[in-house]
Protein backbone atom coordinates (compact mmCIF):
# COMPACT_ATOMS: atom_id res chain seq x y z
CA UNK A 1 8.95 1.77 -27.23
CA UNK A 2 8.15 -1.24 -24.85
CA UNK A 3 8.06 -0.10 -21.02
CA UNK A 4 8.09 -2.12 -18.30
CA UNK A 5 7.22 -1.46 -14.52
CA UNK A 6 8.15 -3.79 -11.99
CA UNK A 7 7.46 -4.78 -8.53
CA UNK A 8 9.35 -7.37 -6.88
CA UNK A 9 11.08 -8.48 -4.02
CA UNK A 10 8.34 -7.42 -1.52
CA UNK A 11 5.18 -8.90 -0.84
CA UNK A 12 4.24 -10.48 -4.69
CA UNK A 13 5.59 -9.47 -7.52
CA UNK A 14 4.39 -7.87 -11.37
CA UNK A 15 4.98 -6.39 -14.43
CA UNK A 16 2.68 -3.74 -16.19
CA UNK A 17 3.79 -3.64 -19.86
CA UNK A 18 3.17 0.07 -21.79
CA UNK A 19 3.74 -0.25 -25.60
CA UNK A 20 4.28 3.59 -27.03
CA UNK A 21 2.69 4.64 -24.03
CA UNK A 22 -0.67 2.52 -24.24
CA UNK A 23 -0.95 0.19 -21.18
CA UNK A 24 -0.88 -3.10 -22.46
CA UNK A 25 -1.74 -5.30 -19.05
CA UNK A 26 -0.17 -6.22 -15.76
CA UNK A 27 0.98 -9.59 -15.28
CA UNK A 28 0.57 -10.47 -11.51
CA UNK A 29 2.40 -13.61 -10.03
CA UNK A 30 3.06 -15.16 -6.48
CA UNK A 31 6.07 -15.06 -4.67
CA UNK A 32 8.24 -12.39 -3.96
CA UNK A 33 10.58 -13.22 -7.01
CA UNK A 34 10.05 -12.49 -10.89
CA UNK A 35 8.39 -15.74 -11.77
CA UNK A 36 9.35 -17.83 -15.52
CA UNK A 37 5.54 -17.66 -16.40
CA UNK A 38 5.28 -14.08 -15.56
CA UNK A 39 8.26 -12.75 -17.62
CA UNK A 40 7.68 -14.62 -20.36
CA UNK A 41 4.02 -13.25 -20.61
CA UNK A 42 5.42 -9.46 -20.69
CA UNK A 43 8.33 -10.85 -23.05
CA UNK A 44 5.79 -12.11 -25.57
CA UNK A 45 4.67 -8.22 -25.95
CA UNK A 46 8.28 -7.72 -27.13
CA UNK A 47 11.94 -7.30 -25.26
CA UNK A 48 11.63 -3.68 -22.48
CA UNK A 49 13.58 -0.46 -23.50
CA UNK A 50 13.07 1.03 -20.05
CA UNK A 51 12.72 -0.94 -16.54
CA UNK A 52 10.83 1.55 -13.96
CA UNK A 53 11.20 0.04 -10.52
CA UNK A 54 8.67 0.66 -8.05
CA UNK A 55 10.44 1.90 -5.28
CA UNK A 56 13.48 3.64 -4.76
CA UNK A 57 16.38 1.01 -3.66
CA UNK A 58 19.19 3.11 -1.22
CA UNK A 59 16.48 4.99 0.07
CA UNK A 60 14.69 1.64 1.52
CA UNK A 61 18.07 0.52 3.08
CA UNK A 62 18.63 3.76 5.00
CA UNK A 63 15.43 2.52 6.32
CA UNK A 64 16.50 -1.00 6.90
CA UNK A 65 19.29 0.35 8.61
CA UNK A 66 17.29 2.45 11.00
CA UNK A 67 15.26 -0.57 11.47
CA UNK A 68 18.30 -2.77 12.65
CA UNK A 69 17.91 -5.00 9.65
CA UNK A 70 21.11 -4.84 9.34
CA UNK A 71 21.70 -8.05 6.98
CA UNK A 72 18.81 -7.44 4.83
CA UNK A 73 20.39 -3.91 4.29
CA UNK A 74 23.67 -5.22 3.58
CA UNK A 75 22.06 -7.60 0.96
CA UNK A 76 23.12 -6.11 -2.06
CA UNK A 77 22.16 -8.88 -4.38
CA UNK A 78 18.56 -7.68 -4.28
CA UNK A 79 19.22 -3.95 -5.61
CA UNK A 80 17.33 -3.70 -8.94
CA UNK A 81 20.26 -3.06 -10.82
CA UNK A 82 21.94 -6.52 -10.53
CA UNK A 83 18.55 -8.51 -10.14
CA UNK A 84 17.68 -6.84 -13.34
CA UNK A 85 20.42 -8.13 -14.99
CA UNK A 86 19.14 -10.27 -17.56
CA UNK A 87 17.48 -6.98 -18.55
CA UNK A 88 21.19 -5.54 -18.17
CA UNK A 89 20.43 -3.56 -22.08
CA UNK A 90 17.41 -1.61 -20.18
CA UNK A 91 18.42 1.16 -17.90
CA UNK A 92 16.34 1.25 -14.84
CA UNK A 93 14.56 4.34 -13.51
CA UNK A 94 13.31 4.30 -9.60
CA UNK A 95 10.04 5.88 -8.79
CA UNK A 96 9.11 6.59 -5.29
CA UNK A 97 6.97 3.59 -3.13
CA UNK A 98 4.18 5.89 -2.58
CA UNK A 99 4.29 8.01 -5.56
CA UNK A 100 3.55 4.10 -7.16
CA UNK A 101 0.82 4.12 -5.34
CA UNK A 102 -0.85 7.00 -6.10
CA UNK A 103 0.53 7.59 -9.55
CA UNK A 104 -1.80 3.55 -10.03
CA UNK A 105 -4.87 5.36 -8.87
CA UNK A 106 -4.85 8.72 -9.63
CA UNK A 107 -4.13 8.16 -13.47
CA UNK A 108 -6.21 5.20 -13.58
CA UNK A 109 -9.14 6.88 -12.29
CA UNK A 110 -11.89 9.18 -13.98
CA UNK A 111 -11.11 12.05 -12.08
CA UNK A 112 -9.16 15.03 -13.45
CA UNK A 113 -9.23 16.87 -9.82
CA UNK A 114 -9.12 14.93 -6.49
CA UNK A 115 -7.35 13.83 -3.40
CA UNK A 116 -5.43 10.93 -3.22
CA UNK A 117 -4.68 9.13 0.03
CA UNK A 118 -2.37 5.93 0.24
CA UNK A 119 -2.08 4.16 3.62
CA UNK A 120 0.25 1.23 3.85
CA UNK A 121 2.52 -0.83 6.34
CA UNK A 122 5.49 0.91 5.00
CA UNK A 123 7.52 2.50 1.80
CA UNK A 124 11.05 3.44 1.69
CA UNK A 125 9.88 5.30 5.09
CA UNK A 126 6.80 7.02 4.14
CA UNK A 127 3.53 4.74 5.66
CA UNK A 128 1.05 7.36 4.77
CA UNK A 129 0.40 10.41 2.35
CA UNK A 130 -2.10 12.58 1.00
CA UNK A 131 -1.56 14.25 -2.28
CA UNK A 132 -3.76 16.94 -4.23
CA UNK A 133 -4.48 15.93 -7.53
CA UNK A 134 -5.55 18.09 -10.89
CA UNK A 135 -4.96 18.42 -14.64
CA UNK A 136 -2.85 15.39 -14.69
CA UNK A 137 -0.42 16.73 -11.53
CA UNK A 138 0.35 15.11 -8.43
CA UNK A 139 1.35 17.10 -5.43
CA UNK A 140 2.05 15.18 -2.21
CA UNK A 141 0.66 17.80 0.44
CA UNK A 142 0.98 16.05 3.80
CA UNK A 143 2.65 12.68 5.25
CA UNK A 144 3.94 10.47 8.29
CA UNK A 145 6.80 8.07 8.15
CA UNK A 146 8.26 5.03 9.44
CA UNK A 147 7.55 3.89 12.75
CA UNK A 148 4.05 5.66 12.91
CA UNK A 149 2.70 3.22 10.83
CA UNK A 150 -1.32 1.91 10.63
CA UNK A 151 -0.49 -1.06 8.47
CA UNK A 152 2.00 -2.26 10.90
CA UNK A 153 0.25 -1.85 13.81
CA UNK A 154 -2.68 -3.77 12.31
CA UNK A 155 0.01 -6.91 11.01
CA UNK A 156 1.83 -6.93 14.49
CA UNK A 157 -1.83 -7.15 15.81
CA UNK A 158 -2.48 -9.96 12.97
CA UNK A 159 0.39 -12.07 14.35
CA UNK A 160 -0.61 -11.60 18.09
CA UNK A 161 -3.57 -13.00 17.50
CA UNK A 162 -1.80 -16.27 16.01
CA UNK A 163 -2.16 -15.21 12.29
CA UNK A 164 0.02 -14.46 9.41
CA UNK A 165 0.96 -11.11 9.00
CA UNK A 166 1.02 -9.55 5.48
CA UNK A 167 -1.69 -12.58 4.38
CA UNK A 168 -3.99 -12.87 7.39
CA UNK A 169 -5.38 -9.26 8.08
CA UNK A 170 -8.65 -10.01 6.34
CA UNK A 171 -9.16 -12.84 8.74
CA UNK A 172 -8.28 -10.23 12.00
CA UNK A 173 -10.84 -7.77 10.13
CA UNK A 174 -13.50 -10.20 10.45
CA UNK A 175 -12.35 -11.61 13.88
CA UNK A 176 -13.76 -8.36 14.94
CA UNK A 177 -16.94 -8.69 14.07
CA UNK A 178 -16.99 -11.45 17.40
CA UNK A 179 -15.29 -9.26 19.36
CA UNK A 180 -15.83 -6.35 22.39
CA UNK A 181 -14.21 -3.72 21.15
CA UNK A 182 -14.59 -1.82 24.53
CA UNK A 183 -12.53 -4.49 26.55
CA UNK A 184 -8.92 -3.85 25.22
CA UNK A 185 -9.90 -0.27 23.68
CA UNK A 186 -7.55 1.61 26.83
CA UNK A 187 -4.70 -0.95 26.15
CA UNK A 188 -4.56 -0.69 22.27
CA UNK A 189 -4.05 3.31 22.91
CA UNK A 190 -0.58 2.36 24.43
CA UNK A 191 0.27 1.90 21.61
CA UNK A 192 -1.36 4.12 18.85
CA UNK A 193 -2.68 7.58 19.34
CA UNK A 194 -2.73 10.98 17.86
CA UNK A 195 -3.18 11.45 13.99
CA UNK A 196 -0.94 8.50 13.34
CA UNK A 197 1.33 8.83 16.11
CA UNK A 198 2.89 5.06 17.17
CA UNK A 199 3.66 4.93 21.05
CA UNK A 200 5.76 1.92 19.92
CA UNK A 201 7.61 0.60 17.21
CA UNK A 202 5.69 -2.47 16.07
CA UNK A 203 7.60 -3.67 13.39
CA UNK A 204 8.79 -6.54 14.81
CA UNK A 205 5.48 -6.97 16.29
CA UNK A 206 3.68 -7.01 19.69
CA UNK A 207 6.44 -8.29 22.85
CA UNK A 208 4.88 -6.63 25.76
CA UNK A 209 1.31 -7.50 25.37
CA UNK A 210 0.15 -7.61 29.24
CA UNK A 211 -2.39 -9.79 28.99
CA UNK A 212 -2.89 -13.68 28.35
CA UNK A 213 -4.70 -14.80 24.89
CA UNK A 214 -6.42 -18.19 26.34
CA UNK A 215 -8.96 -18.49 24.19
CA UNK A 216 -10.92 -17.49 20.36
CA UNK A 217 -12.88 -14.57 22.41
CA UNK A 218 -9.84 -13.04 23.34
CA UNK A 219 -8.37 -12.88 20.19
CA UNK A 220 -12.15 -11.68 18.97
CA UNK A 221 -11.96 -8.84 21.71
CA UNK A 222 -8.22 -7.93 20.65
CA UNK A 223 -9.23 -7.43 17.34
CA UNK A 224 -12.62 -5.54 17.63
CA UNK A 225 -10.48 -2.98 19.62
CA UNK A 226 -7.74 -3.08 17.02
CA UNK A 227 -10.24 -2.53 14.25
CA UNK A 228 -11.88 0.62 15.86
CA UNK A 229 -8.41 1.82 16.57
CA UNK A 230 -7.86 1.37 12.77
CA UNK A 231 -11.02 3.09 12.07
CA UNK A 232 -10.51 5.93 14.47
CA UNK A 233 -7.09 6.55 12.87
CA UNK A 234 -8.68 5.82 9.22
CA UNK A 235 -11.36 9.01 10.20
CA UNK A 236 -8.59 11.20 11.04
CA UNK A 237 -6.64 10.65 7.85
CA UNK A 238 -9.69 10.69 6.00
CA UNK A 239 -10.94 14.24 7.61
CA UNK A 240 -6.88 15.53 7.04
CA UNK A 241 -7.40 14.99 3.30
CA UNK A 242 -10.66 16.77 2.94
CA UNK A 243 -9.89 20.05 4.99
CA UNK A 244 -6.91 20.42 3.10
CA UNK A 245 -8.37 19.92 -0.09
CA UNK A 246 -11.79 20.25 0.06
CA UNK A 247 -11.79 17.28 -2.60
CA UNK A 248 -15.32 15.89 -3.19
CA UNK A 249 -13.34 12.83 -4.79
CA UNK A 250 -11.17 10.12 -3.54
CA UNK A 251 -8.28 8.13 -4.62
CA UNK A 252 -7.48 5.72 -1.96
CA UNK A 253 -4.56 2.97 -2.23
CA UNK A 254 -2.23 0.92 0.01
CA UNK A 255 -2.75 -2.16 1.49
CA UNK A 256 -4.57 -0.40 4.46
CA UNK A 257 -7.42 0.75 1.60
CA UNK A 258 -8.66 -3.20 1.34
CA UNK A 259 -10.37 -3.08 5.16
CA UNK A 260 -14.28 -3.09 3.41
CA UNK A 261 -15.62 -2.56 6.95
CA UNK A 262 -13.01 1.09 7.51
CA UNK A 263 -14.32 1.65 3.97
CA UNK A 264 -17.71 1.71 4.22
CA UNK A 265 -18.41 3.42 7.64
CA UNK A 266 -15.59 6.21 6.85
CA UNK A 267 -14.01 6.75 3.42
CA UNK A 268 -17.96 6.39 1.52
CA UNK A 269 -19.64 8.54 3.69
CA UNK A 270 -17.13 11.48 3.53
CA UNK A 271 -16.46 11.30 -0.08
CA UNK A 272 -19.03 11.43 -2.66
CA UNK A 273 -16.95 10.40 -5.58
CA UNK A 274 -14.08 6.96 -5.08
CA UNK A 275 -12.33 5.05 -7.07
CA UNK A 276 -9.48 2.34 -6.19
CA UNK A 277 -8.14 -0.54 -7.94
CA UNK A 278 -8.61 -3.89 -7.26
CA UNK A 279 -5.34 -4.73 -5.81
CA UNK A 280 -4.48 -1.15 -4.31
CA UNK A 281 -1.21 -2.34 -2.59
CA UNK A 282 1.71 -3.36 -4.08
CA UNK A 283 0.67 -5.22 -6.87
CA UNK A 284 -0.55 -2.01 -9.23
CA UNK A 285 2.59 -0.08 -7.94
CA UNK A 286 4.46 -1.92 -11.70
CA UNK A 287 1.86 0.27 -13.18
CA UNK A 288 2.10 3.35 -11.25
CA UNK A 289 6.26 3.24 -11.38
CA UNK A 290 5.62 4.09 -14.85
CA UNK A 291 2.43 6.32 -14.91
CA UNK A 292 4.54 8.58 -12.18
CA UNK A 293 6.59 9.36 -14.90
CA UNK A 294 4.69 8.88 -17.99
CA UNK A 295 1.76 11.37 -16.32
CA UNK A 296 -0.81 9.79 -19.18
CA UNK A 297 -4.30 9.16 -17.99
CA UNK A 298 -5.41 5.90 -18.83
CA UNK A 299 -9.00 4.33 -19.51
CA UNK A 300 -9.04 1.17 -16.75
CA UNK A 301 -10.74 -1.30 -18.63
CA UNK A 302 -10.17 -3.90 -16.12
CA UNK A 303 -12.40 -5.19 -13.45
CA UNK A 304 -13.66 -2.88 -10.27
CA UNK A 305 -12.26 -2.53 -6.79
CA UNK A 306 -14.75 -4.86 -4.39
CA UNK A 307 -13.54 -3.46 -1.06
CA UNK A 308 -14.90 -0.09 -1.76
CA UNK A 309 -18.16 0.84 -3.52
CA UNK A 310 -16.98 2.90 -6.71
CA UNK A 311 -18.69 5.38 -7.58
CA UNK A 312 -17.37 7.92 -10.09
């Protein structure tokens, strides 16, 4: 039995191929679409019996909806089942956005108990959960959803600033590193507070910004006060995992898991044991649609995450 899990029509797109439940390897590509070079890669393993989408497809429309993306919601040529349709003899099973997620950690990883945290921009509607881990089970224990969101308040930050959202948040992270983090600190808390608790939606980014960006210090100061936000609200997630499980081990995914300067002055310190994958976002959800289900641990035999120090 050849099983495929896919990810596509987000941000990238790739397919982990499992042959009789052995992970074969997940072929990554660029764009959003399901590229010629990448399918035929997987194909050459031998045709899919079962499709495992990494996300569920009506649920992230109901979200769309509430969004008022009212076109893309109405776009029904992107549900799996008719993109898929050159795979039209494999039936298609959905797994949820952020059970990818974790499922491509936790079973990846060398634990056997831990705690699993996966911080994105956004899911179907979930943007952040925490799940308890152990003897191969998942258990999602605590979450926030759509707006209150720390991956899209750092990308509507990324495009004030005069960068590319959902490319250029590496550049913001090191922006920072120029910046006063003290000047804007009282503004930024307009708009994020709490334990993940968004003032304001900032999906569609930042349109009441009070202040005028004239020059590179003031995007250097808007960012240093973004990125302490982001770590402040990074601690709090962080120290919400451990009380609940008392988990001396870590699991951390989402695109939010790649800031290496949130990483090393929270998530190392607090957890002894951590493991991620290389590409924790979207990515390694093709291999987590299927390890959801699957619930097979897996030897990684791939190369480490860099924007955490591993150590298991």
């Amino acid at each position: 039995m050849i099983h495929w899990g896919i990810n596509a029509l987000n941000h990238g797109h790739s397919i982990a191929v499992f042959k009789d439940d052995q992970f074969v390897d997940n072929y990554v590509g660029a764009g959003d679409e399901l590229s010629s070079d990448t399918t035929v890669k997987a194909l050459g393993l031998g045709s899919p019996d079962r499709l495992f989408w990494y996300e569920r497809p009506w649920i992230k429309k109901a979200r769309q909806i509430r969004a008022g993306q009212f076109k893309t919601a109405m776009n029904l040529n992107v549900l799996p089942s008719r993109y898929m349709e050159q795979f039209k003899y494999a039936p298609i099973t959905y797994t949820a956005h952020h059970a990818s997620h974790a499922a491509a950690g936790y079973y990846t990883s060398p634990f056997d108990k831990c705690v699993t945290v996966v911080v994105d921009a956004i899911g179907e509607f979930e943007c952040a959960t925490i799940w308890y881990c152990a003897n191969g089970k998942m258990k999602k224990i605590w979450s926030r959803s759509y707006p209150h969101s720390l991956g899209l308040f750092y990308s509507a930050f990324t495009k004030l600033c005069g960068l590319t959202p959902i490319k250029d948040e590496g550049i913001l992270e090191k922006m920072a590193e120029q910046g006063d983090k003290h000047r804007y600190k009282h503004h930024i808390r307009n708009y994020m507070g709490g334990i993940l608790t968004a003032y304001k939606n900032m999906h569609r980014g930042i349109n009441d910004w009070p202040h005028d960006i004239r020059n590179l210090q003031d995007q250097c100061d808007i960012a240093a006060a973004v990125q302490a936000e982001f770590e402040d609200q990074t601690s709090l997630i962080m120290l919400q995992a451990a009380v609940m499980t008392q988990a001396q081990s870590i699991v951390y995914m989402g695109g939010c898991a790649m800031n290496k300067t949130a990483n090393k002055r929270i998530v190392e310190p607090m957890f002894k044991y951590r493991w991620s994958l290389p590409n924790p976002g979207d990515p390694s959800s093709s291999i987590g649609a299927v390890l959801y289900h699957t619930k097979e641990k897996i030897k990684w035999t791939g190369p480490l995450a860099k924007h955490i120090e591993i150590n298991t």
